[in-house]
C-alpha atoms as a PDB file:
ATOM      1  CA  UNK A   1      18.290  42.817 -11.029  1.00  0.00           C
ATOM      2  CA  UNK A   2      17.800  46.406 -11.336  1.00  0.00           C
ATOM      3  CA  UNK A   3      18.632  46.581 -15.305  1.00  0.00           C
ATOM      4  CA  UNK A   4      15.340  43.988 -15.496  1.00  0.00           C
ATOM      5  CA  UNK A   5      12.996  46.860 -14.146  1.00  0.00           C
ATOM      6  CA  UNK A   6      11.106  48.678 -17.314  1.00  0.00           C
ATOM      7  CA  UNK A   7      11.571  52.666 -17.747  1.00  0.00           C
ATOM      8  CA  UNK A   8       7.678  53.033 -17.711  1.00  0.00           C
ATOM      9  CA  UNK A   9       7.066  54.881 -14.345  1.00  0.00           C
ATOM     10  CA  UNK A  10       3.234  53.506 -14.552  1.00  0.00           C
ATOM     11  CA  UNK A  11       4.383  50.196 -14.387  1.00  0.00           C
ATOM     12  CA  UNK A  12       6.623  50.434 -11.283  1.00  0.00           C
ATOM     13  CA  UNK A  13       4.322  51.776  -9.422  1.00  0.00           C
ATOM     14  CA  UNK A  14       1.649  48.742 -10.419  1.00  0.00           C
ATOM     15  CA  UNK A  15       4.179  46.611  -9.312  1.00  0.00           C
ATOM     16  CA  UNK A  16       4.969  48.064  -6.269  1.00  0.00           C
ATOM     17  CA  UNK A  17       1.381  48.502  -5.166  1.00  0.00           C
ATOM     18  CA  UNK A  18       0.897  44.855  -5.761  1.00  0.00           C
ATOM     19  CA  UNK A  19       3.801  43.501  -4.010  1.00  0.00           C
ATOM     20  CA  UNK A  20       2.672  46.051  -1.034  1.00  0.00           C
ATOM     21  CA  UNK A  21      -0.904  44.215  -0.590  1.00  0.00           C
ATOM     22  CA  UNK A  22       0.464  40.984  -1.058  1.00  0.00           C
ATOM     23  CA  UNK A  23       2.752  41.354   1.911  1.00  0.00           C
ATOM     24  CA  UNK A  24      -0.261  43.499   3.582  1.00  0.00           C
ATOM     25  CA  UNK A  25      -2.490  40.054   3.203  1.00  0.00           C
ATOM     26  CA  UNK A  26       0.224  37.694   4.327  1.00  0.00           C
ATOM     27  CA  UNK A  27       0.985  39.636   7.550  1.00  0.00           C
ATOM     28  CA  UNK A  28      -2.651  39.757   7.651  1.00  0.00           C
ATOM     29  CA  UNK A  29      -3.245  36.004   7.060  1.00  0.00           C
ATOM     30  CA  UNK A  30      -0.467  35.193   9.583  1.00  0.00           C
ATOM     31  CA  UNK A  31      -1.901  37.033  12.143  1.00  0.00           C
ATOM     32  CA  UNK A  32      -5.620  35.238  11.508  1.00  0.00           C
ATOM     33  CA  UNK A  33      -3.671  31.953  11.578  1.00  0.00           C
ATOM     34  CA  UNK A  34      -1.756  32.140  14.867  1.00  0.00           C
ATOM     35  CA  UNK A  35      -4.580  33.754  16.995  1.00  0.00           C
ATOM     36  CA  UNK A  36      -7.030  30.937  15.903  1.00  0.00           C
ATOM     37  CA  UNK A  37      -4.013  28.555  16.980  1.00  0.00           C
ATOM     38  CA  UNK A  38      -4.185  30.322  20.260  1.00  0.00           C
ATOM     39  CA  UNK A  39      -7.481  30.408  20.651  1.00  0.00           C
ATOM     40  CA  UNK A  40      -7.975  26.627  20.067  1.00  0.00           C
ATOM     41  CA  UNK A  41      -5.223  26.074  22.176  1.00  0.00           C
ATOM     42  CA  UNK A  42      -6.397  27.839  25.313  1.00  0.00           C
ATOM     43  CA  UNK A  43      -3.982  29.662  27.330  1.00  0.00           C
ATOM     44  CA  UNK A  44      -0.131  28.527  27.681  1.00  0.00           C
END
């Protein structure tokens, strides 16, 4: 996998930064998703 990543330093560090907000917004999303399902579902 690691012989796949290009020598450009520029473009690691796109690539990084990208996957970084994409897991930011899913833990975000996630978190938006299961407190709505608690708050619809009242308390348990």
């Amino acid at each position: 996998m690691l012989e796949f990543l290009p020598d450009d330093p520029v473009i690691i560090a796109i690539v990084l930064i990208l996957l970084s907000l994409i897991f930011f917004l899913y833990l975000l999303l996630r978190r938006t998703v299961l407190e709505f399902r608690d708050g619809m579902g009242g308390n348990r």
